[in-house]
N, C-alpha and C. Protein backbone atom coordinates (compact mmCIF):
# COMPACT_ATOMS: atom_id res chain seq x y z
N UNK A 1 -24.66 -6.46 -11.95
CA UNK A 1 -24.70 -5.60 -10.79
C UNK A 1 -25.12 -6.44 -9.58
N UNK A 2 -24.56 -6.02 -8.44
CA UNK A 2 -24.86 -7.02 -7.51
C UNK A 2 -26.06 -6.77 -6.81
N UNK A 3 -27.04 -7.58 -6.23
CA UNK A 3 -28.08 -7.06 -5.14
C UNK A 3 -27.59 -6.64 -4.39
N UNK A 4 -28.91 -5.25 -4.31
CA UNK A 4 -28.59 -4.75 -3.02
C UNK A 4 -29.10 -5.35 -1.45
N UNK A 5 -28.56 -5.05 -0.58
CA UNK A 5 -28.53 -5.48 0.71
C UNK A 5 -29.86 -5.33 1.41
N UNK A 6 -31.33 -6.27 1.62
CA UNK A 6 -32.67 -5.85 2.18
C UNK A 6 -32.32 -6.64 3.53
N UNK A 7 -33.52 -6.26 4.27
CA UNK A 7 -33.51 -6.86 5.37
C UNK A 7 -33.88 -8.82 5.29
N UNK A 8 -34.33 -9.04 3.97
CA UNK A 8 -34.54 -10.76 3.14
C UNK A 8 -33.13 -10.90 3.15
N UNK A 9 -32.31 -9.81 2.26
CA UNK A 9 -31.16 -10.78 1.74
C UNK A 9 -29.89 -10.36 2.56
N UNK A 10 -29.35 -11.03 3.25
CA UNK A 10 -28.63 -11.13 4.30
C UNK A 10 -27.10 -12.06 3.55
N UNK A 11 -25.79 -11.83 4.33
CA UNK A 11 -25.00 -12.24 3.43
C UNK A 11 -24.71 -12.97 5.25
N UNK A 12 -24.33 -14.37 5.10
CA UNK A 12 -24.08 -15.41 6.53
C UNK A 12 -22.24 -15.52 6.12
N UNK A 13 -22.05 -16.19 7.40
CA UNK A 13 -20.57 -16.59 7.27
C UNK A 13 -20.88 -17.84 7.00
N UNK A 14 -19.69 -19.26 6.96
CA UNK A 14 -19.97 -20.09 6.53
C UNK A 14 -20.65 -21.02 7.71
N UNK A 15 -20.52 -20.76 8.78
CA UNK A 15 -21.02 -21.48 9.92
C UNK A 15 -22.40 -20.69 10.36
N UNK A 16 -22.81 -19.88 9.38
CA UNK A 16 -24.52 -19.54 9.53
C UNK A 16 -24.92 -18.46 10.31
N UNK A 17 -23.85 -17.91 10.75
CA UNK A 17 -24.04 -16.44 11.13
C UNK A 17 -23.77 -15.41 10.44
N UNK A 18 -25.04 -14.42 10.80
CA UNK A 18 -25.09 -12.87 9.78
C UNK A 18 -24.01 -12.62 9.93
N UNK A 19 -23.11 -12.10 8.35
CA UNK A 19 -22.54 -11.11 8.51
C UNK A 19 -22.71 -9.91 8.92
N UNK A 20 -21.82 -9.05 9.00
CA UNK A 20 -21.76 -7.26 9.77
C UNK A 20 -23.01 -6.83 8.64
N UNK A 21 -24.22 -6.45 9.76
CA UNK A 21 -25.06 -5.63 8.65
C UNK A 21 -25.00 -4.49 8.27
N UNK A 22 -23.95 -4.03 8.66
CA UNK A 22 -23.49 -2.36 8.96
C UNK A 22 -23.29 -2.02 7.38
N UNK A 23 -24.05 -0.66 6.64
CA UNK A 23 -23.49 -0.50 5.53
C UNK A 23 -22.36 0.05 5.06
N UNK A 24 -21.62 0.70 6.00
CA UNK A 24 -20.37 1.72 6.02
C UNK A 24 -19.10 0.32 5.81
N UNK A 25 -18.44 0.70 5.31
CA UNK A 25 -17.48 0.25 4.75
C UNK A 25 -16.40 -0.06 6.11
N UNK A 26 -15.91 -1.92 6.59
CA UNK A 26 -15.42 -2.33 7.59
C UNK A 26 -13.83 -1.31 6.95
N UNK A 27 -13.41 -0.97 8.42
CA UNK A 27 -12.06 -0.56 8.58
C UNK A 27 -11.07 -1.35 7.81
N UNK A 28 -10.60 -0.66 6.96
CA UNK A 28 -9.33 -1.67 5.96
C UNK A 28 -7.80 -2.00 6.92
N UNK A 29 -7.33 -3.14 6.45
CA UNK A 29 -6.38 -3.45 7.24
C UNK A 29 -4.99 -2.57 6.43
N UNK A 30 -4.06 -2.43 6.92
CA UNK A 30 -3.16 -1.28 5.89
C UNK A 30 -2.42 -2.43 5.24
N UNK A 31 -2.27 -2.19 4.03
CA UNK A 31 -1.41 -3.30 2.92
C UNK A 31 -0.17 -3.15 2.96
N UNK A 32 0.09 -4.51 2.44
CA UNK A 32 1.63 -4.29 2.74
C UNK A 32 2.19 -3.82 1.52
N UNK A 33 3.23 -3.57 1.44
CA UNK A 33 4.13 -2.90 0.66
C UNK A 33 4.58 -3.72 -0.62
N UNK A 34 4.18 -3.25 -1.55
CA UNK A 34 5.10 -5.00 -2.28
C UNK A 34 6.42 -3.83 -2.99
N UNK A 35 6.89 -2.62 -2.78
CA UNK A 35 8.01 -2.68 -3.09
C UNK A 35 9.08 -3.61 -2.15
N UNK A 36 10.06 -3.21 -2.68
CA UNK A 36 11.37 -4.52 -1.98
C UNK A 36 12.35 -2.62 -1.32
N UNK A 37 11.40 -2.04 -0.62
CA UNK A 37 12.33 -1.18 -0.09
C UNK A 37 12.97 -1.72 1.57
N UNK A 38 12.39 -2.27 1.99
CA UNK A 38 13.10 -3.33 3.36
C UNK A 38 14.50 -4.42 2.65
N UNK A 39 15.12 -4.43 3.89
CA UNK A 39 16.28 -5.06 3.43
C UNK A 39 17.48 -4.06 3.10
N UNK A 40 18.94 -4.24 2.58
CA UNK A 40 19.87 -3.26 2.56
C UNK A 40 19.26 -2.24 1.75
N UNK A 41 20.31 -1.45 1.81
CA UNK A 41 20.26 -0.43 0.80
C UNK A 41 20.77 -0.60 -0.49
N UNK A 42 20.17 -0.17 -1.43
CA UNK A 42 20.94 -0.17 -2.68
C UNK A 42 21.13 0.85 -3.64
N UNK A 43 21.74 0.18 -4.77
CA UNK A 43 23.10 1.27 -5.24
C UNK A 43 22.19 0.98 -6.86
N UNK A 44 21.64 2.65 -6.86
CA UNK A 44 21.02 2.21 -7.89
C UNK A 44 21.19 2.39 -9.25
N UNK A 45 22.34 2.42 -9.63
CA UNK A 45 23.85 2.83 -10.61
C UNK A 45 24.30 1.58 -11.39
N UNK A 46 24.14 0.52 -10.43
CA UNK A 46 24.33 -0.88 -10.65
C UNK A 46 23.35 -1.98 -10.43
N UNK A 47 23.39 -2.58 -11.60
CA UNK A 47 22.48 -3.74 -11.53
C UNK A 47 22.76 -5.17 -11.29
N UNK A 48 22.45 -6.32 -11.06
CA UNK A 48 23.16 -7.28 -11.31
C UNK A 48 22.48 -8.34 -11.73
N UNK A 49 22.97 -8.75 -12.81
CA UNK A 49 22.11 -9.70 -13.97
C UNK A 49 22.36 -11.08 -14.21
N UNK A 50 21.56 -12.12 -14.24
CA UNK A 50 21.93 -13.14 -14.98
C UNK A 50 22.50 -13.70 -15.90
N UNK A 51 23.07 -13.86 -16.56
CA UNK A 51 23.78 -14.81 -17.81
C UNK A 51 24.67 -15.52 -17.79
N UNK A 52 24.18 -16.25 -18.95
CA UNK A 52 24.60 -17.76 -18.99
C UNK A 52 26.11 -17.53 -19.59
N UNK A 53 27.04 -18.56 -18.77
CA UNK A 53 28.36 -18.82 -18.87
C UNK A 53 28.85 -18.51 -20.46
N UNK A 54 28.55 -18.79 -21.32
CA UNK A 54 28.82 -18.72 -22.96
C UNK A 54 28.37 -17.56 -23.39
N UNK A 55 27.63 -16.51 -23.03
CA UNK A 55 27.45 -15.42 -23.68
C UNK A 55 28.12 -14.41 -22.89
N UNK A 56 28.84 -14.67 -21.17
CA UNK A 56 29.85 -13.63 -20.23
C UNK A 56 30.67 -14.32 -21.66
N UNK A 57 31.07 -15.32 -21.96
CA UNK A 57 32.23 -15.52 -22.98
C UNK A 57 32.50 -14.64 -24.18
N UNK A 58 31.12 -14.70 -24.85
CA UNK A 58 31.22 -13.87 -25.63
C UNK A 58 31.88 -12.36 -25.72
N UNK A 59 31.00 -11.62 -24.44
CA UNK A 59 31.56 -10.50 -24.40
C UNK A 59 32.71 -10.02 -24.04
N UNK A 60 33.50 -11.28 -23.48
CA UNK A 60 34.73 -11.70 -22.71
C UNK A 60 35.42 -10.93 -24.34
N UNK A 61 35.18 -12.15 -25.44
CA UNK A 61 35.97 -11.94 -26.22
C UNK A 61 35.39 -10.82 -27.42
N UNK A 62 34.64 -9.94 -27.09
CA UNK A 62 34.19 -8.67 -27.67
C UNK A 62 33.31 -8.78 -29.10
N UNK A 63 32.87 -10.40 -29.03
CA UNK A 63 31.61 -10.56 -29.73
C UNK A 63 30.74 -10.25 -29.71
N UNK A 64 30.21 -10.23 -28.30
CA UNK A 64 29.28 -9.54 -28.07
C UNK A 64 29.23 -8.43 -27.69
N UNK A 65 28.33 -7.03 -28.15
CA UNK A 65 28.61 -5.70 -27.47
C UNK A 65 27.52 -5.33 -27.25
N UNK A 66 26.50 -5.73 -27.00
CA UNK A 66 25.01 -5.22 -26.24
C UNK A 66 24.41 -6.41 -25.49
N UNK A 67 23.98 -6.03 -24.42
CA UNK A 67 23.25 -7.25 -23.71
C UNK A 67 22.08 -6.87 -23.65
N UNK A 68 21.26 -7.90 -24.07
CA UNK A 68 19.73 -7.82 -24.51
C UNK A 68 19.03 -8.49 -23.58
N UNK A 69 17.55 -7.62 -23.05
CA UNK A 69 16.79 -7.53 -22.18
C UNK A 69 15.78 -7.37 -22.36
N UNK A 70 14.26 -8.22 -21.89
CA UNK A 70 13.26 -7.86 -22.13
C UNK A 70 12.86 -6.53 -20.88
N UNK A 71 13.28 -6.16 -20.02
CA UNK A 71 12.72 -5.31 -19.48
C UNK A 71 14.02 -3.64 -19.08
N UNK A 72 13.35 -2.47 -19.07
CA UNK A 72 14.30 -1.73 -18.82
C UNK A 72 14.68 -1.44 -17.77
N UNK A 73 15.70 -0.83 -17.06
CA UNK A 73 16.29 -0.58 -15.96
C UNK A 73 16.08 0.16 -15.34
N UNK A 74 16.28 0.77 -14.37
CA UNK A 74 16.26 2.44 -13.83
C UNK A 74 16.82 3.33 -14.56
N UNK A 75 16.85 4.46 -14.99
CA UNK A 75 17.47 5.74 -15.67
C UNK A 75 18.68 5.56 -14.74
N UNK A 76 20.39 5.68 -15.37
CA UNK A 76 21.24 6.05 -14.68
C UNK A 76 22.00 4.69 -14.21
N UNK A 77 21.63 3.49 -14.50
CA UNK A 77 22.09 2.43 -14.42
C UNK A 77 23.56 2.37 -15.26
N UNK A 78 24.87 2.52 -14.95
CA UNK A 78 25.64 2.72 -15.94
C UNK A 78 27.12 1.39 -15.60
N UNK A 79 26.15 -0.05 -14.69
CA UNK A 79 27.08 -1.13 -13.94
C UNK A 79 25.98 -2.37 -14.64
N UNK A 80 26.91 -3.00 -15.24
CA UNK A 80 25.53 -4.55 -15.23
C UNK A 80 26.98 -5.23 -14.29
N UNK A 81 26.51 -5.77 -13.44
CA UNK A 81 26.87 -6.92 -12.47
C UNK A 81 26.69 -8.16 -13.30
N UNK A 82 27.54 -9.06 -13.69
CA UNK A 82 27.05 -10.37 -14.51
C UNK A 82 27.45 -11.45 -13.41
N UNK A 83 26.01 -12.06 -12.94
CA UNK A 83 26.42 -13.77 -12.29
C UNK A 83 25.79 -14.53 -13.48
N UNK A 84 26.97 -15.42 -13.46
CA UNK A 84 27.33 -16.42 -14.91
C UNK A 84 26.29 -17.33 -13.72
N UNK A 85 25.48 -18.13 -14.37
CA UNK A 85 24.62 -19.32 -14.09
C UNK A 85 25.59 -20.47 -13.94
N UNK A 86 24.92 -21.44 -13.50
CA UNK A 86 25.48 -22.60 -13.16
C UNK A 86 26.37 -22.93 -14.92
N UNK A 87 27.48 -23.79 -14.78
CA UNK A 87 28.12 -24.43 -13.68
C UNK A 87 29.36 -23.01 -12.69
N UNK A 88 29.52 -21.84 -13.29
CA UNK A 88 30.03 -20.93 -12.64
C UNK A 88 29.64 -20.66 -11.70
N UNK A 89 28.48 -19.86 -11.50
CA UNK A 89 27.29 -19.68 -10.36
C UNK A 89 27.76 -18.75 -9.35
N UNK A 90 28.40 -17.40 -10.00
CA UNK A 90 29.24 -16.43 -9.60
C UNK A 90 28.96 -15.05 -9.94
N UNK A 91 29.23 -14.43 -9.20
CA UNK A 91 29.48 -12.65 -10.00
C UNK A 91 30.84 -12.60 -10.94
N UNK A 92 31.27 -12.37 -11.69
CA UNK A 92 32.70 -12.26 -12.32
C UNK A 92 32.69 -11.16 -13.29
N UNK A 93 31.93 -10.67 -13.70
CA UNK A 93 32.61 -9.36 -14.08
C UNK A 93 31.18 -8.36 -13.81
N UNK A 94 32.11 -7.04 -14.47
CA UNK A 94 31.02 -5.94 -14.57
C UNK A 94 31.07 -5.43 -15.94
N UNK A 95 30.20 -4.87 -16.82
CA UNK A 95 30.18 -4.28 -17.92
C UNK A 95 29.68 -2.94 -17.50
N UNK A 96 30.65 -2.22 -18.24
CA UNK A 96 29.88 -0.78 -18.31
C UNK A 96 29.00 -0.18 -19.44
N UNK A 97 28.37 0.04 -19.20
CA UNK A 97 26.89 0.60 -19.76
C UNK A 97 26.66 1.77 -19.97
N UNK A 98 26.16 2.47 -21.03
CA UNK A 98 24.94 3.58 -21.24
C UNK A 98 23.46 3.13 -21.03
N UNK A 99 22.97 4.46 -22.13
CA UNK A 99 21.46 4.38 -21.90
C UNK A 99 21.00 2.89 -23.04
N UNK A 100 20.02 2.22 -22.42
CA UNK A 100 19.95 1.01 -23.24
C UNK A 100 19.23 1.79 -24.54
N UNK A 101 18.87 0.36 -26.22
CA UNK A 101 18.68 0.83 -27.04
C UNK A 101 17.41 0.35 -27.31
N UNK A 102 16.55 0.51 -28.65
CA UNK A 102 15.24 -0.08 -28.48
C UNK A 102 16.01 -0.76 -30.22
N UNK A 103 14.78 -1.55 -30.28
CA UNK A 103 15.34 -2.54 -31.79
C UNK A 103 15.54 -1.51 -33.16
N UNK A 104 16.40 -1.57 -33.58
CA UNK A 104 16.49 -0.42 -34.88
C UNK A 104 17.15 0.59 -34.16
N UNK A 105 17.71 0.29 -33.29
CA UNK A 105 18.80 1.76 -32.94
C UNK A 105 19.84 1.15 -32.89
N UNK A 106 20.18 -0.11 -33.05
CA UNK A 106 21.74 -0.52 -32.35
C UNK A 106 22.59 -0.21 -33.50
N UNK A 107 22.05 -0.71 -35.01
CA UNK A 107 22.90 -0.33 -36.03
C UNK A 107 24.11 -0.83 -36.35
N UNK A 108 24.89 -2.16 -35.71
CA UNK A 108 26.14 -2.36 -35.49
C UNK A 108 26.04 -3.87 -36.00
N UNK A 109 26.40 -4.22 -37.36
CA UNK A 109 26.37 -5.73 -37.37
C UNK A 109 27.30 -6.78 -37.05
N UNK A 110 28.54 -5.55 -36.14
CA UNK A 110 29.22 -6.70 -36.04
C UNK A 110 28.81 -7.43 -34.34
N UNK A 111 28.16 -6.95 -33.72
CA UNK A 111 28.30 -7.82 -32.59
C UNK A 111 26.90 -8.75 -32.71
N UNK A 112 27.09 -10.20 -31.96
CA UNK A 112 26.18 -11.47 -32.02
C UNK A 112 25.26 -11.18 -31.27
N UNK A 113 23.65 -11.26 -32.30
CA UNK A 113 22.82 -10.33 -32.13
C UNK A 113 21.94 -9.59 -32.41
N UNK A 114 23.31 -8.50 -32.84
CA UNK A 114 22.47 -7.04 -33.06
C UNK A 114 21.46 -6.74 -34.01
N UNK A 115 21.67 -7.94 -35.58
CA UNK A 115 20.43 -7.25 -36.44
C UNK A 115 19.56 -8.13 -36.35
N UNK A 116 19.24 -9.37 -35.55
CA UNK A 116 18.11 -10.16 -35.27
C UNK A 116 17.21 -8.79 -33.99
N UNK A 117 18.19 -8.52 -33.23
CA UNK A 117 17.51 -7.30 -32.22
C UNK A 117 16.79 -6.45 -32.89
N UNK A 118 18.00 -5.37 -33.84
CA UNK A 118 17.56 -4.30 -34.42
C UNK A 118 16.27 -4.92 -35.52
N UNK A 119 16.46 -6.36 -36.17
CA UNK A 119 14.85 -6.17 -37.07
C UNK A 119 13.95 -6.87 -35.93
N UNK A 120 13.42 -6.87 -34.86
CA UNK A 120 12.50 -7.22 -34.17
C UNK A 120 12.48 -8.63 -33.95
N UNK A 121 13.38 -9.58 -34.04
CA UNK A 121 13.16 -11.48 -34.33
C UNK A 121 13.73 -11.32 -32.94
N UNK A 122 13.98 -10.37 -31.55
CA UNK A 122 14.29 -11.14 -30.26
C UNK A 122 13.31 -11.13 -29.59
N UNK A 123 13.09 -11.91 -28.61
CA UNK A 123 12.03 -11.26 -27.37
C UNK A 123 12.36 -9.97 -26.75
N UNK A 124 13.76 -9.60 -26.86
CA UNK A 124 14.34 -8.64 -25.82
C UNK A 124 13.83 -7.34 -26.45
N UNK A 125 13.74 -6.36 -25.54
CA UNK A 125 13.13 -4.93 -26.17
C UNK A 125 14.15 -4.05 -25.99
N UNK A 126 15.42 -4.34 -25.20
CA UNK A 126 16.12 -3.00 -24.83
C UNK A 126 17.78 -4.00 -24.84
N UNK A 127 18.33 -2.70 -25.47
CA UNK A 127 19.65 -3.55 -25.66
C UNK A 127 20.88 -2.57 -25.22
N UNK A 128 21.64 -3.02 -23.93
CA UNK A 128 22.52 -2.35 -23.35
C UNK A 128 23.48 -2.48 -23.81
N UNK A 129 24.25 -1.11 -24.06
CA UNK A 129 25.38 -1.36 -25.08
C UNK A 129 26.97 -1.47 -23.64
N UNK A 130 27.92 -2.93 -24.34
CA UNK A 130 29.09 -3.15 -23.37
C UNK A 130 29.93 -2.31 -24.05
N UNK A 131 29.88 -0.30 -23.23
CA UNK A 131 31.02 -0.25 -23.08
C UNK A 131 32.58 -0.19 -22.76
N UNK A 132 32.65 -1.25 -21.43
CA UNK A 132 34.09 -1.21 -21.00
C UNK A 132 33.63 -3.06 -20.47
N UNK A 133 34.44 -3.85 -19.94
CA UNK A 133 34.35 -4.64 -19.26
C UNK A 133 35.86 -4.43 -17.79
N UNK A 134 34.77 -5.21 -16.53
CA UNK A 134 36.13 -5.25 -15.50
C UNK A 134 35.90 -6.46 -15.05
N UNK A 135 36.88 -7.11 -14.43
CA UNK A 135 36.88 -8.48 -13.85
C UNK A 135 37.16 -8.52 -12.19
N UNK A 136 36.20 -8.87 -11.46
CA UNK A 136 36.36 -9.04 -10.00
C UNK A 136 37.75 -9.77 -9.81
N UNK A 137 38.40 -9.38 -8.83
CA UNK A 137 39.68 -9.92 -8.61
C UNK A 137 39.63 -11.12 -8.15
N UNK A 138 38.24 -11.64 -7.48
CA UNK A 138 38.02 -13.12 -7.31
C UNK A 138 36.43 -13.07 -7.38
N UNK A 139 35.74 -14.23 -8.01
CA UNK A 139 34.64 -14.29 -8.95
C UNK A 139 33.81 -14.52 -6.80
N UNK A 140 32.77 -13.87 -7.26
CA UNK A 140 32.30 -14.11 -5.74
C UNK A 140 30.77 -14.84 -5.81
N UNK A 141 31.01 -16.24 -4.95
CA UNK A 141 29.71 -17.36 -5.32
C UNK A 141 28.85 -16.75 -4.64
N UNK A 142 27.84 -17.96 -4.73
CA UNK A 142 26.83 -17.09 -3.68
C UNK A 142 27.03 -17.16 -2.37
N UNK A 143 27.60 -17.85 -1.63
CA UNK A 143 27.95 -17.65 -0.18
C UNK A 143 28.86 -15.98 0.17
N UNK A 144 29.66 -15.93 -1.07
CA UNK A 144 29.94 -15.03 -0.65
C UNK A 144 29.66 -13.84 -1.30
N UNK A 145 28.22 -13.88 -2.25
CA UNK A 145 27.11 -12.57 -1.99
C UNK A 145 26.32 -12.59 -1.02
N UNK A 146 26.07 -13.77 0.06
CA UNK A 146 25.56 -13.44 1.28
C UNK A 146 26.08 -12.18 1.89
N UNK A 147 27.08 -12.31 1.95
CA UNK A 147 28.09 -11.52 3.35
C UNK A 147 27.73 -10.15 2.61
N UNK A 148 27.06 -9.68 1.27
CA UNK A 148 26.77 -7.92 1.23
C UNK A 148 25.37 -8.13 0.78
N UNK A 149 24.77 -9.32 1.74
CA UNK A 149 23.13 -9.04 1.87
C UNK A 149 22.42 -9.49 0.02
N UNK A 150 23.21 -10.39 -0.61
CA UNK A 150 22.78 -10.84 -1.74
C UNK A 150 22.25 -12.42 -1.81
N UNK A 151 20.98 -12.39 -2.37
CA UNK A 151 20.99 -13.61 -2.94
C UNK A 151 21.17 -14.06 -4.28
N UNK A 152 21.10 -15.34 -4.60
CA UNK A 152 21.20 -15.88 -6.05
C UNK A 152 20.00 -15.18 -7.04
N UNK A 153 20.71 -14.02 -8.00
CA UNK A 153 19.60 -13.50 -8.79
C UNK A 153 18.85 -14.26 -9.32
N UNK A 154 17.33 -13.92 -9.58
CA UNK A 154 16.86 -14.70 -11.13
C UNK A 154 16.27 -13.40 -11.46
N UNK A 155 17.16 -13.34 -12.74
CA UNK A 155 16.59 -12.34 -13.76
C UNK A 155 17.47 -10.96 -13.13
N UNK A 156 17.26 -10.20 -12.36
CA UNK A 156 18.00 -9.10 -11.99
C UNK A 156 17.44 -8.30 -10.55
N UNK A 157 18.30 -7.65 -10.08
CA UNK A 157 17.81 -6.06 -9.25
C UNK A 157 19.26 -5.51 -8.73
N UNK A 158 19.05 -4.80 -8.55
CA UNK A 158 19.95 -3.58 -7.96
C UNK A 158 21.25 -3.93 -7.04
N UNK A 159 22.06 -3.79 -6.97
CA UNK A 159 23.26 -3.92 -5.83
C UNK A 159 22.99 -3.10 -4.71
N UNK A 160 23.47 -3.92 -3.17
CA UNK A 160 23.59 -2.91 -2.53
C UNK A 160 24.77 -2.30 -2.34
N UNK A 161 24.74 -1.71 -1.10
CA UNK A 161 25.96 -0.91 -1.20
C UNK A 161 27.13 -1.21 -0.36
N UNK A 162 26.93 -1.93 0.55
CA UNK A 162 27.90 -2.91 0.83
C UNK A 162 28.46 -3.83 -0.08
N UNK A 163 28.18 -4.13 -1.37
CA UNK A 163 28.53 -5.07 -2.52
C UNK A 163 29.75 -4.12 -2.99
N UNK A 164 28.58 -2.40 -3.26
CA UNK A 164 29.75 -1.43 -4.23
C UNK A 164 30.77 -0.93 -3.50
N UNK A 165 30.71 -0.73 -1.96
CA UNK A 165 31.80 -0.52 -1.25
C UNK A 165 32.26 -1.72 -0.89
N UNK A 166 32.10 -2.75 -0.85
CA UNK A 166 33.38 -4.22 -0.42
C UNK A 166 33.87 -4.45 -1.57
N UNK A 167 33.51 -4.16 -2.89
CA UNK A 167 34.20 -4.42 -4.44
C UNK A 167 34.44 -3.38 -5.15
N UNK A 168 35.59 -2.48 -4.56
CA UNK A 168 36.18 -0.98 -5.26
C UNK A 168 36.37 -1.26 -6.75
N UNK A 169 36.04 -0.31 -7.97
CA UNK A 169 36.34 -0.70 -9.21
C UNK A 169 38.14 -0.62 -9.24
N UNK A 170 38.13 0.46 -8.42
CA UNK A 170 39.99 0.26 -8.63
C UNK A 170 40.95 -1.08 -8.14
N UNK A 171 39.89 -2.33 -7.61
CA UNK A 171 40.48 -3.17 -7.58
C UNK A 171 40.78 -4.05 -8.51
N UNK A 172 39.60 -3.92 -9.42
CA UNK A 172 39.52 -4.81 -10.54
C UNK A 172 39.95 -4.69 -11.72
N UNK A 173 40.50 -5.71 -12.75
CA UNK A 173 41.00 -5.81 -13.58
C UNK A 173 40.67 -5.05 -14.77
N UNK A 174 40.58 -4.16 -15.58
CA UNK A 174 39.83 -3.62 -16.78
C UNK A 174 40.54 -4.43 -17.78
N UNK A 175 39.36 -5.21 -18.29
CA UNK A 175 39.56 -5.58 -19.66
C UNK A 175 39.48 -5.33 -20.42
N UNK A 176 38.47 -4.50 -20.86
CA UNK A 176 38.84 -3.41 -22.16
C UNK A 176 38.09 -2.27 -21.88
């Protein structure tokens, strides 16, 4: 417990002057915000995620059918945005999504994965199941996720909405 404050024990600044002897509590400065609500707007339907060039492959070729995540999404998230990491270093497709799964729900041994997930051997806790894939009609780097207010993800957040209105799904390719 800390001492209390006598007229002996005095608390100085570092150059040797009393601090405020006042006991009432100094006026708080107002905090800042640490949500990320400044900046565009976003589209909170769609997410856009990291992964590495060989596992967009995978799901390319329908090996893979859940993308595994240590953290969960917003309710209603039903877009993963995939930027493939270097050497791609692009947005190039979208997977469509449900509600993600927890380990022991996926049940499916055929996709690469699923029963290391489902018996607990991943780090990941939540596993989004790919059901559709679409392909941007041109893979867009990061210069040109500047132009709808994006930077280079790490790890994930939300699209805005200049992203979901400059990239109509009816433009893009459905792959399966």
């Amino acid at each position: 417990m800390p001492p209390e404050r006598t007229e002996k024990l005095v608390q100085r600044t570092l150059d040797g002057k009393v601090a405020s002897s006042s006991s009432s509590k100094a006026p708080s400065k107002p905090s800042k915000s640490k949500s990320k609500s400044k900046g565009p707007p976003r589209v909170y339907t769609d997410a856009i995620l990291t992964i590495q060039p060989k596992f967009a492959d995978l799901i390319l070729k329908k090996e893979k059918n859940h993308e595994f995540r240590k953290y969960h999404l917003r309710e209603g998230v039903v877009r993963l945005w995939l930027y493939e990491t270097a050497p791609t270093s692009a947005l190039t497709y979208i997977i469509e999504t449900g509600p993600p799964k927890e380990p022991g729900e996926v049940q499916d041994s055929t996709g690469i994965g699923n029963d290391d997930f489902d018996a607990g051997k991943k780090e990941s806790k939540f596993g989004y199941p790919v059901l559709g894939l679409l392909r941007l009609p041109k893979a867009l780097t990061v210069n040109d996720m500047e132009k709808f207010g994006l930077a280079t993800p790490q790890g994930y957040y939300y699209a805005t909405q200049s992203l979901v209105d400059g990239q109509p799904l009816d433009s893009m390719e459905r792959v399966f």
